[in-house]
N, C-alpha and C. Protein backbone atom coordinates (compact mmCIF):
# COMPACT_ATOMS: atom_id res chain seq x y z
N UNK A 1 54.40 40.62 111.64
CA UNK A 1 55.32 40.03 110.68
C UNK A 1 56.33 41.06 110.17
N UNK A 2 55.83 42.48 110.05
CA UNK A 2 56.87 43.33 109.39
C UNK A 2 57.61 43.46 110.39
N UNK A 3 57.19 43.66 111.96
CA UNK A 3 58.20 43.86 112.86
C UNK A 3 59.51 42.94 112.98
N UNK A 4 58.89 41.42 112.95
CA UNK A 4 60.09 40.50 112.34
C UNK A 4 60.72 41.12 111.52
N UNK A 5 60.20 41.06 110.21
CA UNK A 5 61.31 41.37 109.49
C UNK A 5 62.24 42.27 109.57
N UNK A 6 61.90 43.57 110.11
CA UNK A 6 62.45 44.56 110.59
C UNK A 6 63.87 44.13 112.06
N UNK A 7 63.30 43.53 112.53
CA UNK A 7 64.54 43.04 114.01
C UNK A 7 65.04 42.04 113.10
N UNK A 8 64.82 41.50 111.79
CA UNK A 8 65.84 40.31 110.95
C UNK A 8 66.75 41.32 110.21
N UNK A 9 66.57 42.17 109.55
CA UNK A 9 66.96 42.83 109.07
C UNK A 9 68.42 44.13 109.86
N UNK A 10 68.15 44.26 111.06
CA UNK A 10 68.62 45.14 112.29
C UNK A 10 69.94 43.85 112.70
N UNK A 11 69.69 43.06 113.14
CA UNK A 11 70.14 41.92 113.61
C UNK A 11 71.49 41.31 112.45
N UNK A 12 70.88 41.29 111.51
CA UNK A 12 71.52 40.66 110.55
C UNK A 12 72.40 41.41 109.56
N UNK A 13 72.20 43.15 109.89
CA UNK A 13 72.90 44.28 109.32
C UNK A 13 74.44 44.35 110.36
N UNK A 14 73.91 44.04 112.03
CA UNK A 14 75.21 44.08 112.50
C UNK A 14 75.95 42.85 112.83
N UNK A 15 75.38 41.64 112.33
CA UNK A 15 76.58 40.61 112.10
C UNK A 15 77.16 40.29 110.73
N UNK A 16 76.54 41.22 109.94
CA UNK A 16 77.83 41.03 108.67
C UNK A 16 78.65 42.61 108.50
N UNK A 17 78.39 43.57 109.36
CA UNK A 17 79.40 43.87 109.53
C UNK A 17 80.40 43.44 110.02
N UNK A 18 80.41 42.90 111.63
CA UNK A 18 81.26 42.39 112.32
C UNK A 18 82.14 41.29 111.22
N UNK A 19 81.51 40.44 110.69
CA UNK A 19 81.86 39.67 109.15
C UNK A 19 82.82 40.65 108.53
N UNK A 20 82.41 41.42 108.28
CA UNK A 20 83.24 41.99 107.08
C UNK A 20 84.29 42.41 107.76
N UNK A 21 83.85 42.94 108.90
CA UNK A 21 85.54 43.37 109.50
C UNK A 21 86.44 42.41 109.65
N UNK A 22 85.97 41.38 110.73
CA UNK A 22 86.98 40.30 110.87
C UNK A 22 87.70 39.96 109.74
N UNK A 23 86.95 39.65 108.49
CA UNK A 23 87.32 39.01 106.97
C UNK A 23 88.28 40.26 106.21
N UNK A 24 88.20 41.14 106.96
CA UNK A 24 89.33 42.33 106.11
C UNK A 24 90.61 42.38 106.86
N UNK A 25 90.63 42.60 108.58
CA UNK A 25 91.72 42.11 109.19
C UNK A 25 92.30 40.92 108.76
N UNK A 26 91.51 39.98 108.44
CA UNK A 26 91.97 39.01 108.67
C UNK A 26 92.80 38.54 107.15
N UNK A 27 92.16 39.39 105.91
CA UNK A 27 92.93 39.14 104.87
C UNK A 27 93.85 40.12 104.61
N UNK A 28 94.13 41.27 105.32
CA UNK A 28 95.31 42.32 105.41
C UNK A 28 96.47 41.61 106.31
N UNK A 29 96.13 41.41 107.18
CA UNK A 29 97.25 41.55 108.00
C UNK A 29 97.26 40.02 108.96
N UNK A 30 96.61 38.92 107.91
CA UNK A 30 97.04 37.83 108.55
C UNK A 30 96.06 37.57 110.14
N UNK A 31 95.37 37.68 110.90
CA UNK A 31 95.60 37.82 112.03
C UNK A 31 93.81 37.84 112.55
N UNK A 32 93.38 36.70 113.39
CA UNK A 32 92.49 37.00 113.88
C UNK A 32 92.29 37.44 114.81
N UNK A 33 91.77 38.27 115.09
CA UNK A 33 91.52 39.85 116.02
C UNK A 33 90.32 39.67 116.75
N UNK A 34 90.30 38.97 117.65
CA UNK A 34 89.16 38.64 118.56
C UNK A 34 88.81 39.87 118.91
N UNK A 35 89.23 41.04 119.38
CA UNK A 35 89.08 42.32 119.96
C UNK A 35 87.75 43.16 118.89
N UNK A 36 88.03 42.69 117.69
CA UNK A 36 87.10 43.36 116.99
C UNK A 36 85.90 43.27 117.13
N UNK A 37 85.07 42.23 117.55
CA UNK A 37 83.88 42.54 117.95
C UNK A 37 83.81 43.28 119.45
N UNK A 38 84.72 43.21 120.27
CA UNK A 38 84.81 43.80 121.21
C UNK A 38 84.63 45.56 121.24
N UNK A 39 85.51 45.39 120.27
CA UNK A 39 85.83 47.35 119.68
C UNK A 39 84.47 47.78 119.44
N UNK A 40 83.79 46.65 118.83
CA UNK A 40 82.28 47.31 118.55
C UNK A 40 81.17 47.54 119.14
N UNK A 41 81.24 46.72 120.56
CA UNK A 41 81.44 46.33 121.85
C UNK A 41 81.09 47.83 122.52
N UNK A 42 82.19 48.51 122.54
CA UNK A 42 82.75 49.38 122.94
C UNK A 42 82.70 50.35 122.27
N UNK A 43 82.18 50.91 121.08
CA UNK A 43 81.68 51.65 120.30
C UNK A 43 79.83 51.93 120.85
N UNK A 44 79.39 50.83 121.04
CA UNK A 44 78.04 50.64 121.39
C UNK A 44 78.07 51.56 122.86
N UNK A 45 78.47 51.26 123.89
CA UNK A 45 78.31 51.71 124.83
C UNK A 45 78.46 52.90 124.71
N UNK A 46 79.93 53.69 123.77
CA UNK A 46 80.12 54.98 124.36
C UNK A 46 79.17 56.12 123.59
N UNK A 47 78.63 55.22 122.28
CA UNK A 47 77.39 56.03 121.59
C UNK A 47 75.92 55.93 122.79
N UNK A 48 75.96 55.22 123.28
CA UNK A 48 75.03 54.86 124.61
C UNK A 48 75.06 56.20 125.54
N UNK A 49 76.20 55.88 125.93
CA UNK A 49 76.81 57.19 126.83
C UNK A 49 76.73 58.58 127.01
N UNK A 50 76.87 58.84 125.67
CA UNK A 50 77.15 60.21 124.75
C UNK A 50 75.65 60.66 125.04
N UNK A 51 74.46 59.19 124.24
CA UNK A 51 73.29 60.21 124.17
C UNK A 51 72.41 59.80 125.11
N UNK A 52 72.61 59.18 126.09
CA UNK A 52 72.26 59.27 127.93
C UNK A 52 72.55 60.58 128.61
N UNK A 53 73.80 61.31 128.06
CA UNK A 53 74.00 62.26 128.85
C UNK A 53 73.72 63.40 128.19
N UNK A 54 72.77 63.64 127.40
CA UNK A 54 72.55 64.29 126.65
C UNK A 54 71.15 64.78 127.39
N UNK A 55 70.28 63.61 127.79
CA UNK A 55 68.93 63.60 128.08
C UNK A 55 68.16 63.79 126.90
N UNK A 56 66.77 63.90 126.81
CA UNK A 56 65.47 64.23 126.33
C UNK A 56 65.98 64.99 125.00
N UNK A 57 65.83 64.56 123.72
CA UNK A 57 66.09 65.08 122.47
C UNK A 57 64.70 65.47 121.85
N UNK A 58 64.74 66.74 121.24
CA UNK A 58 63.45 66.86 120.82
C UNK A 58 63.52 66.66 119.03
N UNK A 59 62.07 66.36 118.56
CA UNK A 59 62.18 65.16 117.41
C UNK A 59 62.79 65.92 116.34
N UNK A 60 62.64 67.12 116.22
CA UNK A 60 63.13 68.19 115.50
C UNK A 60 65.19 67.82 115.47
N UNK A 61 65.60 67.29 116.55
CA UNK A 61 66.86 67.30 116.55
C UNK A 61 67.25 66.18 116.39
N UNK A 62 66.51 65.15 116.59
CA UNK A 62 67.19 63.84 116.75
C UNK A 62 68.08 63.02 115.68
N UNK A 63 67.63 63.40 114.39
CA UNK A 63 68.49 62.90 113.46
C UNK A 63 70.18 63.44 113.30
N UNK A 64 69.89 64.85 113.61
CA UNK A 64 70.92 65.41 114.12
C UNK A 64 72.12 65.25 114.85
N UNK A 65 71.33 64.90 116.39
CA UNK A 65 72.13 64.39 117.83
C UNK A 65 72.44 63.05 117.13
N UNK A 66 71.87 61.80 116.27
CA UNK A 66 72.49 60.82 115.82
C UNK A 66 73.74 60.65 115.53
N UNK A 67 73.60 61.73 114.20
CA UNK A 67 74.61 61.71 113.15
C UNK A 67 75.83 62.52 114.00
N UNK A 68 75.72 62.99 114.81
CA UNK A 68 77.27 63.90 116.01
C UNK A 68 77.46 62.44 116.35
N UNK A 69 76.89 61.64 117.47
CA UNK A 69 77.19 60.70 118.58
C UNK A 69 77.86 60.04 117.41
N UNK A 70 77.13 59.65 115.87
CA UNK A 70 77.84 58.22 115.43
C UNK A 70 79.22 58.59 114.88
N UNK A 71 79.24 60.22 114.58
CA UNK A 71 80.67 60.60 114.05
C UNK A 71 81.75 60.83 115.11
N UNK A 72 80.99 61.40 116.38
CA UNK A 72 82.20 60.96 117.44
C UNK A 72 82.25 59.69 118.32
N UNK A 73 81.51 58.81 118.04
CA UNK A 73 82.00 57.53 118.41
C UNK A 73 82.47 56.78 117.67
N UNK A 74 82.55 56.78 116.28
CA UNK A 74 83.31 56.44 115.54
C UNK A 74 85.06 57.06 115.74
N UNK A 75 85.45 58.61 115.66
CA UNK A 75 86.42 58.58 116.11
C UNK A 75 87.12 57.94 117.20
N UNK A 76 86.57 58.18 118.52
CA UNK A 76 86.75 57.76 119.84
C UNK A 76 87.05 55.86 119.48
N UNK A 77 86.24 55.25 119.31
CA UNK A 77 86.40 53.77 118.53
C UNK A 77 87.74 53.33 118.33
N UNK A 78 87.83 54.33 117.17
CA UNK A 78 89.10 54.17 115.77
C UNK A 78 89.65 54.79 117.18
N UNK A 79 90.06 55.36 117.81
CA UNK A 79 91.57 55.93 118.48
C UNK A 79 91.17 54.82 119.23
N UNK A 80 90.76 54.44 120.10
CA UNK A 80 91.11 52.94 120.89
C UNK A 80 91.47 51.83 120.28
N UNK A 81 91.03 51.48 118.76
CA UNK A 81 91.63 50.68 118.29
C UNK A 81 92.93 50.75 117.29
N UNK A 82 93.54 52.10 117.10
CA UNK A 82 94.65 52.37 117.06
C UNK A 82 95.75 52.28 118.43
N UNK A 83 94.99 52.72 119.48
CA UNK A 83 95.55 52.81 120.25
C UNK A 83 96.06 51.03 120.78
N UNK A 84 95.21 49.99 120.77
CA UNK A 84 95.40 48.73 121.22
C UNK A 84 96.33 48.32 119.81
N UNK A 85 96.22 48.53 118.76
CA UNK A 85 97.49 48.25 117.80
C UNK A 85 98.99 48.37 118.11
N UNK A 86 98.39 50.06 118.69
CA UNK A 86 100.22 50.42 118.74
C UNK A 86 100.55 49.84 120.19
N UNK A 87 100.16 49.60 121.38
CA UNK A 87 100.37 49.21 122.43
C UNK A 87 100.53 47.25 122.76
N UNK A 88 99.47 46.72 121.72
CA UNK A 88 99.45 45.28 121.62
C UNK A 88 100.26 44.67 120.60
N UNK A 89 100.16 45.08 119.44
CA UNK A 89 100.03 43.91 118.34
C UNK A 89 101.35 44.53 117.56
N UNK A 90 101.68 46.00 117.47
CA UNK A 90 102.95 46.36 116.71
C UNK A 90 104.15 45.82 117.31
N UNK A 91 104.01 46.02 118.67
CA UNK A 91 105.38 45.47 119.53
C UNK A 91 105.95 43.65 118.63
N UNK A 92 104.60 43.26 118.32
CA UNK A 92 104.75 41.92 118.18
C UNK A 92 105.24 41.79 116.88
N UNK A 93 105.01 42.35 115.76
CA UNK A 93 105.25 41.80 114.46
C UNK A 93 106.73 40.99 114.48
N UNK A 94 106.26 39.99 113.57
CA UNK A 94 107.46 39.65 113.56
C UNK A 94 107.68 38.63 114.58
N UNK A 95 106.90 38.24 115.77
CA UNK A 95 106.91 37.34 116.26
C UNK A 95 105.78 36.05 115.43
N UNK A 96 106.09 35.11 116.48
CA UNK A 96 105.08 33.59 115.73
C UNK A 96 104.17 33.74 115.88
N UNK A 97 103.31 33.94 115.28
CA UNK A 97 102.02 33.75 114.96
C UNK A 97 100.45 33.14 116.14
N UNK A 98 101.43 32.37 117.41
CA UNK A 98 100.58 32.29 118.16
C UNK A 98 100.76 33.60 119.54
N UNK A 99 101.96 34.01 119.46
CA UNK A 99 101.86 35.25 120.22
C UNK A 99 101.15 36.48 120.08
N UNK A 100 100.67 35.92 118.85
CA UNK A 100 99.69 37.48 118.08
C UNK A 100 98.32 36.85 118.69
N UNK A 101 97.93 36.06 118.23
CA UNK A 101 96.70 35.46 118.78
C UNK A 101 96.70 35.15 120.22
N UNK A 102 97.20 35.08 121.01
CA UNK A 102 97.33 35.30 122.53
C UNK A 102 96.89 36.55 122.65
N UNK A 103 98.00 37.77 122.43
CA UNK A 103 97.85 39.20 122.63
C UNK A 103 96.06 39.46 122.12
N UNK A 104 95.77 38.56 121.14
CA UNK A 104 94.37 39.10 120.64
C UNK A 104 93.28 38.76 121.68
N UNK A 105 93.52 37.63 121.82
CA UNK A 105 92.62 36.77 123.21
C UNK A 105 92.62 37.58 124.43
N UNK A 106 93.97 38.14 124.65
CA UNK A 106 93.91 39.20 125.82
C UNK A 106 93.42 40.56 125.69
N UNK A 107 93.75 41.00 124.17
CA UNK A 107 92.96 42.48 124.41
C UNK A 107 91.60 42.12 124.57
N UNK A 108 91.05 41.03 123.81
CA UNK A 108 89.60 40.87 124.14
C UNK A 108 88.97 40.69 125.73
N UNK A 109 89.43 40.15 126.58
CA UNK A 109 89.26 39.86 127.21
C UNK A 109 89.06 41.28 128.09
N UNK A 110 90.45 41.60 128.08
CA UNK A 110 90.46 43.77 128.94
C UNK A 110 89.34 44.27 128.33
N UNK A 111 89.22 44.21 127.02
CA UNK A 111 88.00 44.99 126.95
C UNK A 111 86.55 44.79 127.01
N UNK A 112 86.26 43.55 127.20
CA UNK A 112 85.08 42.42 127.52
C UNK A 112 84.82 43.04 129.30
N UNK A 113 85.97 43.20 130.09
CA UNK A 113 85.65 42.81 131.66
C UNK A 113 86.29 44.05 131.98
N UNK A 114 86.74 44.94 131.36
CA UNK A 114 86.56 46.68 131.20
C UNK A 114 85.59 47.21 130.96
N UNK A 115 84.90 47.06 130.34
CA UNK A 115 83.38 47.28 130.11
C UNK A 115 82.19 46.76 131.38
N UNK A 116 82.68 45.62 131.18
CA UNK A 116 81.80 44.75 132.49
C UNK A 116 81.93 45.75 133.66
N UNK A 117 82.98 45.90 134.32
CA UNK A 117 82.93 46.78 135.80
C UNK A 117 82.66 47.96 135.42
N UNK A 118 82.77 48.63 134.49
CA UNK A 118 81.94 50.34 134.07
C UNK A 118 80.53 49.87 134.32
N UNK A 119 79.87 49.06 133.29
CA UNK A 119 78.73 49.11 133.49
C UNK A 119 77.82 48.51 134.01
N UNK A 120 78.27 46.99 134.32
CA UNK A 120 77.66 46.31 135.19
C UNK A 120 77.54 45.21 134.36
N UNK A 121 77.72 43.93 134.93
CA UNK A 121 77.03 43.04 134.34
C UNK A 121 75.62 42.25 133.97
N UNK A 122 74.98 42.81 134.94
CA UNK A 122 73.46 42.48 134.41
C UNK A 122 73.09 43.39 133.60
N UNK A 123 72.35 42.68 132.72
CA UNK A 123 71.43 43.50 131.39
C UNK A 123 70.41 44.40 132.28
N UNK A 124 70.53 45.63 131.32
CA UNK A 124 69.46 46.46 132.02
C UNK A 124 68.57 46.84 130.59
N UNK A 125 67.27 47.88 131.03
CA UNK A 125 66.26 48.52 130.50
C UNK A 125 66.71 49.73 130.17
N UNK A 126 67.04 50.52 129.13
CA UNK A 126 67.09 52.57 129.01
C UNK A 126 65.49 52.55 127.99
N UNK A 127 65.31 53.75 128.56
CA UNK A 127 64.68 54.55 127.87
C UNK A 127 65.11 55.28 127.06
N UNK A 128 64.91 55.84 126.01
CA UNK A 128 64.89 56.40 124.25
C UNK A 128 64.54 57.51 124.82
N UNK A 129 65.77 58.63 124.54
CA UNK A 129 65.61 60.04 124.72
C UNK A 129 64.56 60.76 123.58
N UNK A 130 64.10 59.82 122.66
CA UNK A 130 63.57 60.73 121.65
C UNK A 130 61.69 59.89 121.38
N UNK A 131 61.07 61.04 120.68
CA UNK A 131 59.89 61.34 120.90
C UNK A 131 59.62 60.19 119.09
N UNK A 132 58.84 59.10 119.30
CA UNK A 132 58.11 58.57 118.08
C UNK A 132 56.97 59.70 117.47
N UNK A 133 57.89 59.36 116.16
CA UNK A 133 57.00 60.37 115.07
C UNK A 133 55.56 59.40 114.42
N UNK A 134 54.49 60.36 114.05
CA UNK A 134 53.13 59.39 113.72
C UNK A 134 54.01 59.70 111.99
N UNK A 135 53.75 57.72 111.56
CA UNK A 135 54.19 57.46 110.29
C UNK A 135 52.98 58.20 109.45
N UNK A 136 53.03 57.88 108.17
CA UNK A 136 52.24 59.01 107.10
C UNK A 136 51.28 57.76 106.77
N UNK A 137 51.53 56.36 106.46
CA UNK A 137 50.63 55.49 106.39
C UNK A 137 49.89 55.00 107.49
N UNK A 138 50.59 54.67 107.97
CA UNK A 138 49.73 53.50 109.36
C UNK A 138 49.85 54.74 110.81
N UNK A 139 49.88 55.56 110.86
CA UNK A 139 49.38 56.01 111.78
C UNK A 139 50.24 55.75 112.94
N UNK A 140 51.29 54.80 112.86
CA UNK A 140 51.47 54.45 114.31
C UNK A 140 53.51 54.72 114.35
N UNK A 141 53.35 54.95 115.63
CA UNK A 141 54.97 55.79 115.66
C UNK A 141 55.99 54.74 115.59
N UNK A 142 57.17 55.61 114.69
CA UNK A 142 58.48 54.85 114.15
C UNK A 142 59.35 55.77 115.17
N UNK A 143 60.52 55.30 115.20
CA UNK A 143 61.62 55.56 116.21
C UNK A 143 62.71 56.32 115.32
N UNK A 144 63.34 57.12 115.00
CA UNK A 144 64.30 57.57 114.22
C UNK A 144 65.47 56.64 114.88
N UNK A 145 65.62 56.51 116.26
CA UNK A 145 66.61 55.76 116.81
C UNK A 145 66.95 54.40 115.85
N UNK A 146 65.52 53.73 115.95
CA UNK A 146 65.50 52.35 115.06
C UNK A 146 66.07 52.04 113.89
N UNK A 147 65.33 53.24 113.17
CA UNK A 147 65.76 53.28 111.79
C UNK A 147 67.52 54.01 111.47
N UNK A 148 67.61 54.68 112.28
CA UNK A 148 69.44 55.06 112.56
C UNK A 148 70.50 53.77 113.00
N UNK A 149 69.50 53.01 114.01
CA UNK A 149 70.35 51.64 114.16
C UNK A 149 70.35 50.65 113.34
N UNK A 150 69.52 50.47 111.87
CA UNK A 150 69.67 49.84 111.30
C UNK A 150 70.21 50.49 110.11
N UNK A 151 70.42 51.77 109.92
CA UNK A 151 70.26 52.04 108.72
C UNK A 151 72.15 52.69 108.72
N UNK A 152 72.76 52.73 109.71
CA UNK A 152 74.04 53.20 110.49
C UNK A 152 75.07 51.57 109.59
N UNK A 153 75.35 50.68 110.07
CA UNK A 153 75.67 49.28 109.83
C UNK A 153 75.27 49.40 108.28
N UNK A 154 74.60 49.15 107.97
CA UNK A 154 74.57 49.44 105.94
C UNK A 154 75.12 50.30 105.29
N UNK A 155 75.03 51.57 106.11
CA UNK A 155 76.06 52.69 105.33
C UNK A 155 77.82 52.48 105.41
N UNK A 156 78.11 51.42 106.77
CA UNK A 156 79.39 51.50 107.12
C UNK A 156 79.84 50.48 106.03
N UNK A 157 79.06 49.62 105.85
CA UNK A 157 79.36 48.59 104.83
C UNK A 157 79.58 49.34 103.44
């Protein structure tokens, strides 16, 4: 039951971010931005990436190697989605309102089936470069990964 709650809690930390973003684009600057869950999309993988190629983290470091991958995939992120601003959506201002939402439908899409041929489209299995620590109560091992993936999304909020 705690494990439920725990994957409700994980689950439900990264769809109200995605929430909150859409709902801030969308009350700044007018404009629904399909791309944004995409961006996050794409944030996921290249923090994936980063600590795949890293290999085998030892437990001593891992909170560590976290907090690098989430601060440079956060940059890397933010410059792609600056970068799809100034290349997509600035050209447009100033046009009608459904040409913005087209352009949005399309960046989503490049970056939906940009992703797809990098990595493949079937779902796969990774293994967790890092070593479960024995908890202080129950004896039985927690993931720093876990608790970084849920606990990452609450702080951004």
């Amino acid at each position: 039951m705690t494990q439920l709650l725990w994957n409700g809690l994980f689950v439900g930390s990264f769809y109200a971010l995605i929430a909150l973003g859409y709902s801030m684009v969308y009350g700044i600057i007018k404009l629904l931005n399909f791309a944004h869950g995409d961006l996050y999309m794409l944030g996921a993988f290249i923090g994936y990436a980063m600590l795949s190629s890293v290999g085998i983290i030892p437990a001593s470091m891992s909170i560590t190697a976290l907090l690098i991958v989430l601060l440079l995939t956060m940059i890397i992120s933010g410059g792609i989605g600056v970068g799809i601003e100034r290349l997509a959506y600035r050209p447009l201002r100033g046009s009608p309102r459904l040409a913005v939402l087209i352009t949005a439908v399309g960046a989503s899409f490049t970056l939906e089936y940009g992703v797809s041929a990098i990595a493949g489209p079937n779902p796969g299995f990774s293994q967790s470069g890092f070593r479960a620590r024995p908890s202080i109560s129950s004896g039985r091992g927690y993931r720093p990964r876990k608790l970084f993936s849920w606990l990452s999304p609450c702080c951004s909020c």
